[in-house]
Protein backbone atom coordinates (compact mmCIF):
# COMPACT_ATOMS: atom_id res chain seq x y z
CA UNK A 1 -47.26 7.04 -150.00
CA UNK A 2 -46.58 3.83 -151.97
CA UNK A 3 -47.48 0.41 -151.56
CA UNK A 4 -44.15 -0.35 -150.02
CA UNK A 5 -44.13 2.35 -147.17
CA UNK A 6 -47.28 1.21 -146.15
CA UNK A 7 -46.22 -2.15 -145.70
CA UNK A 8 -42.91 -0.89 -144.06
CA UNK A 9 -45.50 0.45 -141.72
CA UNK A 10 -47.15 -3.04 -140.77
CA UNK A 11 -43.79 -4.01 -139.95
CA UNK A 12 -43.87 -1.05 -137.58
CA UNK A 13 -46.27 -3.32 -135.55
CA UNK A 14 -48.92 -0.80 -135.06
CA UNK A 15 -51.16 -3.33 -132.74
CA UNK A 16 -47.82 -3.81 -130.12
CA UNK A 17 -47.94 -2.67 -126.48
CA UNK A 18 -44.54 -0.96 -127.10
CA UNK A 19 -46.46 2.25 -129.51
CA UNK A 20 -48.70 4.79 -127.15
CA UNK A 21 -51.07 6.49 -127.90
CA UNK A 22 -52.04 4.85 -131.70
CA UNK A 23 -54.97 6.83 -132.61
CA UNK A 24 -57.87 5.33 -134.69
CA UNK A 25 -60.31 7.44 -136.79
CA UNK A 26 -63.24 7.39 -139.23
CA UNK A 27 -66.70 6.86 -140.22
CA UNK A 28 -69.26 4.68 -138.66
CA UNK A 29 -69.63 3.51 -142.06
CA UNK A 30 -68.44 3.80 -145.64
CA UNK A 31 -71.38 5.53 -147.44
CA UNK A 32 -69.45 6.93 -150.85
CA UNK A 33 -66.38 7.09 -152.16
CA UNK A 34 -66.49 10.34 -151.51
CA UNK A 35 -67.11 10.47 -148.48
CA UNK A 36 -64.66 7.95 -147.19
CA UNK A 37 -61.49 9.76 -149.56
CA UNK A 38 -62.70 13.04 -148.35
CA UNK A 39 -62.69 12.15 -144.83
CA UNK A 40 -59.57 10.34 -144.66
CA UNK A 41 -57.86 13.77 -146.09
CA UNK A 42 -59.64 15.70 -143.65
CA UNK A 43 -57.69 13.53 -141.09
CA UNK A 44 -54.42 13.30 -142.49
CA UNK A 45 -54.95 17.27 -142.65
CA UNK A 46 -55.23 17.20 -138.50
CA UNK A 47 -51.71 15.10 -137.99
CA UNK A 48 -53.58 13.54 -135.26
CA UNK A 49 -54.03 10.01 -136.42
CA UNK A 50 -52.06 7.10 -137.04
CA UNK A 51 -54.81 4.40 -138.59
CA UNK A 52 -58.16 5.18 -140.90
CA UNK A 53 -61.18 2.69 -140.07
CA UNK A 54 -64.50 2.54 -141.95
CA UNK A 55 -67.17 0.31 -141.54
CA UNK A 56 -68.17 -1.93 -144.77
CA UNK A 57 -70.19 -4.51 -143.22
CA UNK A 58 -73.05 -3.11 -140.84
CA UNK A 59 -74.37 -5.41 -138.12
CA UNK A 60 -77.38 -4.12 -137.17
CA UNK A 61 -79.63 -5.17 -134.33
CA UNK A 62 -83.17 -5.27 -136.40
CA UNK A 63 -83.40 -5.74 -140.26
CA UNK A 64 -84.25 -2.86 -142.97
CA UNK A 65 -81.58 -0.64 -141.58
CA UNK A 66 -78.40 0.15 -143.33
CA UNK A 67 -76.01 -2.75 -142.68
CA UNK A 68 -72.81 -1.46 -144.87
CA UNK A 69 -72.14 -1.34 -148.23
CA UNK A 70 -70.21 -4.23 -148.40
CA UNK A 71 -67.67 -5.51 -150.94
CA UNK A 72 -68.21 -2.34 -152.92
CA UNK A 73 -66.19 -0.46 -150.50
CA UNK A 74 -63.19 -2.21 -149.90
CA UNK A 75 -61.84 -0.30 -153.15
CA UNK A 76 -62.57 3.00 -151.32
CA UNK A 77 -60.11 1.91 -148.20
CA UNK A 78 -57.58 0.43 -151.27
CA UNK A 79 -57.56 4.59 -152.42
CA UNK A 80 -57.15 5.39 -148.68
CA UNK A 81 -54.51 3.60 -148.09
CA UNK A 82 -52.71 3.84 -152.54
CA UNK A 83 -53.41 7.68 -152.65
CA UNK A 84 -53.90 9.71 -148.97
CA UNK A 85 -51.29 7.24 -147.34
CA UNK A 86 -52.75 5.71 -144.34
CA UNK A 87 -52.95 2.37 -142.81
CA UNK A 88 -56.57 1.33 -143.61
CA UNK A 89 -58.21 -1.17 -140.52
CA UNK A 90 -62.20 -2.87 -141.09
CA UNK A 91 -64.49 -4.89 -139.19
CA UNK A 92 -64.76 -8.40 -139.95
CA UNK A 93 -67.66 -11.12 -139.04
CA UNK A 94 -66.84 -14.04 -141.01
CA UNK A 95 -64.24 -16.52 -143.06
CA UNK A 96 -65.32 -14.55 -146.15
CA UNK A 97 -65.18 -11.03 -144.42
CA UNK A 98 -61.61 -12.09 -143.96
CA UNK A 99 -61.37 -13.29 -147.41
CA UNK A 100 -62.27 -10.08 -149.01
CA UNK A 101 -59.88 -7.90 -146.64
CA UNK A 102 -57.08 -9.84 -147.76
CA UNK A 103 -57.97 -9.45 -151.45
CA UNK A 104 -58.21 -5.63 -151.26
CA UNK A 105 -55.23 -5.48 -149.00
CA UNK A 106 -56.38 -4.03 -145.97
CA UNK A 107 -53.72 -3.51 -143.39
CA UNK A 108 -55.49 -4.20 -139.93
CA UNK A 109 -58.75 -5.89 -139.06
CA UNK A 110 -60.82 -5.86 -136.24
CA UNK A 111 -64.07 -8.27 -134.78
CA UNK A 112 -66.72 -6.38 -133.21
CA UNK A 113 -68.28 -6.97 -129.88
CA UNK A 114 -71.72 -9.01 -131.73
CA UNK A 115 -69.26 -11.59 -133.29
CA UNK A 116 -67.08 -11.70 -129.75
CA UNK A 117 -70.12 -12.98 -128.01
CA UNK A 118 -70.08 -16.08 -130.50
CA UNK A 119 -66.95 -18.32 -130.36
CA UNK A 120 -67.85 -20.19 -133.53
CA UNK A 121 -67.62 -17.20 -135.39
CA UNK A 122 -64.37 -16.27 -134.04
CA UNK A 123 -62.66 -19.43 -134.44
CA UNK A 124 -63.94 -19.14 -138.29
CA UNK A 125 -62.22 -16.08 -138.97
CA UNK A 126 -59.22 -17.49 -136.66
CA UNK A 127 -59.06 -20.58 -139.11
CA UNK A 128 -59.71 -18.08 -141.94
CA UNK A 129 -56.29 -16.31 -140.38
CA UNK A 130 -54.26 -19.18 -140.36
CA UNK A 131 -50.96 -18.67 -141.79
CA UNK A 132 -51.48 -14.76 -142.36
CA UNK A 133 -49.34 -12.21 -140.93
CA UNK A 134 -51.74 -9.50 -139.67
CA UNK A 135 -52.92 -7.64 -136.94
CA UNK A 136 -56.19 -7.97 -135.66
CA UNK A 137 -58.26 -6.62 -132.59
CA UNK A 138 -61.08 -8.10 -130.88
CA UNK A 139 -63.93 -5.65 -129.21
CA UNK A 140 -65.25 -6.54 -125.98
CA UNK A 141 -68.15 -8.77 -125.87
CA UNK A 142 -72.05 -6.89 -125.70
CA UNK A 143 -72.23 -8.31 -122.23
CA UNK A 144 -69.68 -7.92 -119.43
CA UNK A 145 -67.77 -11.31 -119.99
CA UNK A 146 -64.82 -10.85 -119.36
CA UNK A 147 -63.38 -14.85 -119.86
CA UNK A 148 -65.24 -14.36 -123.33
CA UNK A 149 -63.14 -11.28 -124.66
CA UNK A 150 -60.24 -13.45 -123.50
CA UNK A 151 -61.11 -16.85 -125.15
CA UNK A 152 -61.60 -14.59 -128.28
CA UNK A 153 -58.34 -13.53 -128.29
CA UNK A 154 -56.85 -16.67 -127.29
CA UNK A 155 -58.02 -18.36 -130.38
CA UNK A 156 -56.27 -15.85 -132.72
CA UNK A 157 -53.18 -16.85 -130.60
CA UNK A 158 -53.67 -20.68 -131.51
CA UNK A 159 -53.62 -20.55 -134.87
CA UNK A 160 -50.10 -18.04 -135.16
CA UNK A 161 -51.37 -14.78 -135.15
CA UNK A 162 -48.49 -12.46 -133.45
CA UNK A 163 -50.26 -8.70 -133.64
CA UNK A 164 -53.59 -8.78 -131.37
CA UNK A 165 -55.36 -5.76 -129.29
CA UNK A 166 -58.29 -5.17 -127.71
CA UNK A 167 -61.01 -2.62 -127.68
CA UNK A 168 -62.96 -1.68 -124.96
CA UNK A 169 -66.07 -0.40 -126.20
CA UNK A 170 -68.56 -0.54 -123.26
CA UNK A 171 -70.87 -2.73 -122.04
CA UNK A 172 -74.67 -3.73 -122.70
CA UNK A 173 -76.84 -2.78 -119.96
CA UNK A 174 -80.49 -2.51 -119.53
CA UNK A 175 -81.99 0.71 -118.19
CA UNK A 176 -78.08 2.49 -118.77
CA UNK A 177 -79.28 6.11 -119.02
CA UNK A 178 -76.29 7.73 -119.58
CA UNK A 179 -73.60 6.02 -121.69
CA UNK A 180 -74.76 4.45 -124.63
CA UNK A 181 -72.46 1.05 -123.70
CA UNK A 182 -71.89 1.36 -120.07
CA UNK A 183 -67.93 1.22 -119.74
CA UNK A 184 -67.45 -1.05 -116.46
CA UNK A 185 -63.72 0.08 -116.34
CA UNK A 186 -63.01 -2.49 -113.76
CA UNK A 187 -63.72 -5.08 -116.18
CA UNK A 188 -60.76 -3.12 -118.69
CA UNK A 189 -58.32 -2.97 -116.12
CA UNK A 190 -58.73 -6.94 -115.26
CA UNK A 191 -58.60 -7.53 -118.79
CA UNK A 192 -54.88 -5.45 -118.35
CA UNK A 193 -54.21 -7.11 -115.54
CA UNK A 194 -54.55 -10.74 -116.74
CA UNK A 195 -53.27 -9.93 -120.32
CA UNK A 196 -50.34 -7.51 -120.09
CA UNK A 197 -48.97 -8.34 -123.64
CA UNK A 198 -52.21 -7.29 -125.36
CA UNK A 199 -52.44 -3.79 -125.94
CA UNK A 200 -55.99 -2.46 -125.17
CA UNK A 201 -57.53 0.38 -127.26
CA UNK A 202 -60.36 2.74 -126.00
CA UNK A 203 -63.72 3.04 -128.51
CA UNK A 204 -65.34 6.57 -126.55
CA UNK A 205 -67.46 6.83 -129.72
CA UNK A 206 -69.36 3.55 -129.08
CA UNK A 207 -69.08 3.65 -124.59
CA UNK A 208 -70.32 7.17 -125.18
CA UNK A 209 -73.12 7.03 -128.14
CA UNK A 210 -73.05 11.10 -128.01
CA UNK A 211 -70.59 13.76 -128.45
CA UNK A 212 -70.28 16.24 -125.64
CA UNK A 213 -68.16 13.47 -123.41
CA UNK A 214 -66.37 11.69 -125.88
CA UNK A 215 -63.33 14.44 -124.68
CA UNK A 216 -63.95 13.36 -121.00
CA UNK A 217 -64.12 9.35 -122.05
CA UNK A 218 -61.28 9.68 -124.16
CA UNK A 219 -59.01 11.16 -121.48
CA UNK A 220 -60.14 8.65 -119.08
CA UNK A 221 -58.88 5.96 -120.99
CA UNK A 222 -55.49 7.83 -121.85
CA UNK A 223 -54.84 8.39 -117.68
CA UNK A 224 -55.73 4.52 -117.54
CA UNK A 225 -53.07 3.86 -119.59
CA UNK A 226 -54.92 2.12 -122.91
CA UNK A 227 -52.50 2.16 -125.87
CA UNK A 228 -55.33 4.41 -127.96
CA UNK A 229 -58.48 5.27 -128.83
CA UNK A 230 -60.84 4.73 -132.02
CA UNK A 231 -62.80 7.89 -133.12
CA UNK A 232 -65.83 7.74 -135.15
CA UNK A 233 -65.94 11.00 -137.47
CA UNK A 234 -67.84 12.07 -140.86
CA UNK A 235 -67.68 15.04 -142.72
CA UNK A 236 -70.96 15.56 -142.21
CA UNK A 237 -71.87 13.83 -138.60
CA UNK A 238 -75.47 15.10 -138.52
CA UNK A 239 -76.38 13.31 -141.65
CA UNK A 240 -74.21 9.67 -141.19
CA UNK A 241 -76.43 6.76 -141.93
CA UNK A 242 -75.38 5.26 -139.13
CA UNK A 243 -74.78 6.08 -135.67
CA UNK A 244 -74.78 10.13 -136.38
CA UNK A 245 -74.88 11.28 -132.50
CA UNK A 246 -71.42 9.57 -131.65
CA UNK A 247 -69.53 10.96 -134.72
CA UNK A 248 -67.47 13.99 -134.83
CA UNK A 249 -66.30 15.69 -138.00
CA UNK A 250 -62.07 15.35 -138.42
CA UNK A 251 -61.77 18.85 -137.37
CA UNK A 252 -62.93 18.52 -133.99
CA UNK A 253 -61.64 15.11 -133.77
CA UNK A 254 -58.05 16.87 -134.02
CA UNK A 255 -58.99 19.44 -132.23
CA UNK A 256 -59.88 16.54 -129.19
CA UNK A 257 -57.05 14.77 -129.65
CA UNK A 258 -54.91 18.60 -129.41
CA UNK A 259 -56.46 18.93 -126.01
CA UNK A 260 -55.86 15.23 -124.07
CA UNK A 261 -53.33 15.25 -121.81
CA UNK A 262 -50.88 11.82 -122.21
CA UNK A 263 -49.52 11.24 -119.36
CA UNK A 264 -46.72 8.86 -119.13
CA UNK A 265 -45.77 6.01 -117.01
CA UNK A 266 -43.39 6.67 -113.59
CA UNK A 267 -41.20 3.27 -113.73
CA UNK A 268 -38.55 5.08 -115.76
CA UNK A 269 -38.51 8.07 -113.48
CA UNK A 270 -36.77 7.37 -109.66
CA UNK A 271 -37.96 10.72 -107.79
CA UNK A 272 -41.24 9.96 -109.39
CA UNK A 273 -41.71 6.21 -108.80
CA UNK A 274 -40.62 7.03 -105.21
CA UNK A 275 -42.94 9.12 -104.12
CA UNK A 276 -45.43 6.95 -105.43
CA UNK A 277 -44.35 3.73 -103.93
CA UNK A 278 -44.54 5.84 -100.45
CA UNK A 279 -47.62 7.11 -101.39
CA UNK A 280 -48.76 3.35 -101.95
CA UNK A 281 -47.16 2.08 -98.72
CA UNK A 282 -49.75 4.41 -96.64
CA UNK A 283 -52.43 2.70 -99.08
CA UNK A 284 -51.41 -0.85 -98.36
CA UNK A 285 -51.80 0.36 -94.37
CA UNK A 286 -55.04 1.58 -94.83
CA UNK A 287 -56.29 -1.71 -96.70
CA UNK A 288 -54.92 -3.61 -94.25
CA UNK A 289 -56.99 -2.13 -91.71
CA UNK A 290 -59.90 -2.05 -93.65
CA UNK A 291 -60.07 -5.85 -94.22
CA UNK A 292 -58.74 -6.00 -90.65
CA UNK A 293 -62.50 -4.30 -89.78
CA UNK A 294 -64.51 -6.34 -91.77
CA UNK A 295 -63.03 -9.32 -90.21
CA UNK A 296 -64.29 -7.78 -86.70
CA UNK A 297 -67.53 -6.56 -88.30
CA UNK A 298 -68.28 -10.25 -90.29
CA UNK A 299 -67.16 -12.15 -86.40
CA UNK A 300 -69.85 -9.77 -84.94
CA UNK A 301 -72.45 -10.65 -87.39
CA UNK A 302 -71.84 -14.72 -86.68
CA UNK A 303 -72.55 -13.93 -82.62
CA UNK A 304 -75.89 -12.43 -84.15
CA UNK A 305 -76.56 -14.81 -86.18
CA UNK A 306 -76.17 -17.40 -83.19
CA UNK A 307 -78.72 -14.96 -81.30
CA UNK A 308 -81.12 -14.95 -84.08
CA UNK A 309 -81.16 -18.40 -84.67
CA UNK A 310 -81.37 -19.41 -80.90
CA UNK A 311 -84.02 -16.60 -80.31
CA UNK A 312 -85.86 -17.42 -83.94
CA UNK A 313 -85.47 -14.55 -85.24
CA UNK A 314 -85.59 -13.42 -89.11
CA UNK A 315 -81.57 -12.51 -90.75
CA UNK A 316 -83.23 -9.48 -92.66
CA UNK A 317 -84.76 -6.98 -90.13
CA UNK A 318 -85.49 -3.99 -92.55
CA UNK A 319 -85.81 -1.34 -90.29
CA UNK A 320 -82.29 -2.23 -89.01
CA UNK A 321 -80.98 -2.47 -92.65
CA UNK A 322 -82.64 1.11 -93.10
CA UNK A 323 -81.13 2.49 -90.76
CA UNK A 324 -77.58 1.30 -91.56
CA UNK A 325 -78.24 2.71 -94.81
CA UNK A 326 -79.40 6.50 -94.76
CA UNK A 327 -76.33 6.68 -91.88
CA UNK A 328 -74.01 5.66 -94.38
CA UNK A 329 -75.80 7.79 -97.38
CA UNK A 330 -75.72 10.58 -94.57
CA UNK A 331 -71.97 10.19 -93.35
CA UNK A 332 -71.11 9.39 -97.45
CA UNK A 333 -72.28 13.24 -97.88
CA UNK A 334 -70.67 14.65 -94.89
CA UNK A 335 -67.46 13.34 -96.13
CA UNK A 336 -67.69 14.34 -99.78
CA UNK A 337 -67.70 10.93 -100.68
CA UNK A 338 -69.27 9.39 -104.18
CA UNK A 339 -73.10 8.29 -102.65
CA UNK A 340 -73.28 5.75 -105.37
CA UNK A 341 -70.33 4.42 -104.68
CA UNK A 342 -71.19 3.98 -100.77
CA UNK A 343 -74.56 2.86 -101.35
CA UNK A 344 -72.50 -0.57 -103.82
CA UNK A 345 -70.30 -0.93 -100.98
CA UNK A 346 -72.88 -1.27 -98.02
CA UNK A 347 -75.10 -3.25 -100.20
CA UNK A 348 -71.88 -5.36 -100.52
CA UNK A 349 -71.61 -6.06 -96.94
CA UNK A 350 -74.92 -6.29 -95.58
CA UNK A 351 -75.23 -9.34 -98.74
CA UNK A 352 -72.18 -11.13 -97.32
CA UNK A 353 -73.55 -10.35 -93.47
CA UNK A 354 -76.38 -12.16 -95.04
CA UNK A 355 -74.55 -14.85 -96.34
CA UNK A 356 -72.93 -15.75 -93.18
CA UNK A 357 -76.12 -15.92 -90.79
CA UNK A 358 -77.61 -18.44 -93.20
CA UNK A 359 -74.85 -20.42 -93.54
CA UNK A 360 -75.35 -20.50 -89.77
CA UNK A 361 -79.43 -21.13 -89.71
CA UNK A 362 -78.38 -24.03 -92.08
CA UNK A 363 -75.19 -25.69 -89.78
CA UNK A 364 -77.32 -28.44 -87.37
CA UNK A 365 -76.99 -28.05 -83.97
């Protein structure tokens, strides 16, 4: 593909809310130039993927590990993009990060979640942006902050940049057993909510930090509705010098993205969109009776905290509280209903039922 194509492609606008699913894929890192040409034929080869993304500059948590090879790949991605034909995307930290991209003509950049957390940074690489035409996507912060992701984005906005996504690549969290970057989809699907215009993109590799449920991760975020994913894969996953449990080689990768199911929005659809606004209706019912019941429950919990306070009596009585809650656990099981998700939602109330009764020890008489 020549030089023009390509850039007939950036006109495309591959970072736009209007182009679903745009699939991301490559190594963790650029090791060789072998590696990275080989790789991005391997995934051409699979028809599955629209963008190729490499890694240049590493940030690592602790020092003496491999942090990228820096500069000395960018002419790798320049044969990626000159002689296999695909759109070439990198990670960029700083003004000269930027600086370099540009140089080697690098069609899409992206910041990653340890510069998000930093709004100095950003706005460097914002100012560094000024005046360019090209897309860029921000990765969620390390910790759930959501108004941080935001602001990130926001300053790209300010200074004229048209093309911006977002990645949601999991979330920090101490003790997290399972995932690798616990995903917090809630936090996602605000991020949707309060920025329609943004197309969000789905990192499985990095919310997953293992193989055998990047499939099931993947297709989450496709039935969410996130404009794509990003796919780490090496030719050789086992022996990546960075992050080798979360990459796949291109062959399964296409063999993945085979297998997802897209499913597509209903608003275009009228059989479709009503059944669904019925279905919805009976929802809104059932909501409405649920707050309806908390309202009694929270108006009960003021007349004991009256009692308690005329009486002195302690708000927390544990064996109460301990009772409430294997009932719940119990019924939550009975029911077929999530136990974790029970146990959040008691814990929920009985901390506002708290709430209230000391607002009412503190009121004077």
């Amino acid at each position: 593909m020549s030089n023009t194509q390509v850039q007939e492609q950036k006109k495309e606008r591959w970072i736009s809310a209007d182009r679903r699913p745009v699939v991301i894929a490559g190594p963790c890192s650029a090791e060789t130039e072998e590696q990275v040409i080989e790789t991005a034929k391997r995934l051409k080869a699979t028809k599955k993927m629209d963008i190729f993304r490499a890694g240049i500059w590493k940030p690592r948590t602790r020092p003496n590990s491999f942090e990228g090879v820096g500069v000395t790949g960018l002419p790798w991605m320049k044969r990626v993009k000159d002689e296999v034909g695909l759109p070439t995307t990198v990670e960029v930290a700083n003004a000269k990060h930027v600086e370099l991209c540009l140089a080697f003509d690098i069609d899409i950049l992206w910041i990653g979640a340890r510069t998000t957390v930093n709004p100095f940074a950003v706005q460097e690489i914002a100012e560094a942006l000024r005046g360019v035409d090209i897309p860029i996507m921000v990765k969620n912060p390390i910790n759930p902050d959501l108004a941080l992701w935001m602001g990130g984005i926001e300053r790209l906005s300010a200074v004229g940049l048209k093309e911006i996504g977002a990645i949601h690549r999991g979330f920090s969290n101490l003790g997290e057993k399972f995932y690798r970057n616990r995903p917090q989809w809630q936090i996602a699907l605000e991020f949707m909510r309060k920025m329609p215009e943004i197309p969000i993109y789905c990192d499985p590799s990095h919310i997953c930090g293992r193989r055998d449920i990047l499939q099931e991760v993947g297709q989450k975020a496709m039935d969410l509705d996130f404009n794509g994913l990003m796919i780490e894969t090496h030719i050789d996953p086992d022996n990546a010098w960075s992050d080798a449990n979360q990459q796949i080689t291109p062959e399964t990768f296409g063999t993945m993205i085979t297998d997802m199911v897209l499913r597509e929005g209903y608003e275009d659809n009228p059989v479709l969109q009503s059944k669904l606004d019925y279905m919805r209706q009976e929802i809104n019912h059932i909501d409405d009776e649920l707050l309806n019941l908390l309202s009694n429950r929270m108006k009960v919990v003021r007349d004991i905290g009256e009692y308690k306070k005329e009486n002195n009596i302690t708000i927390l009585q544990q064996k109460r509280w301990n009772e409430i809650l294997e009932k719940a656990i119990k019924l939550a099981a009975e029911r077929e209903m999530n136990t974790e998700f029970i146990i959040k939602y008691i814990n929920a109330v009985h901390q506002e039922s708290i709430n209230q009764q000391e607002e009412i020890f503190k009121a004077k008489k």
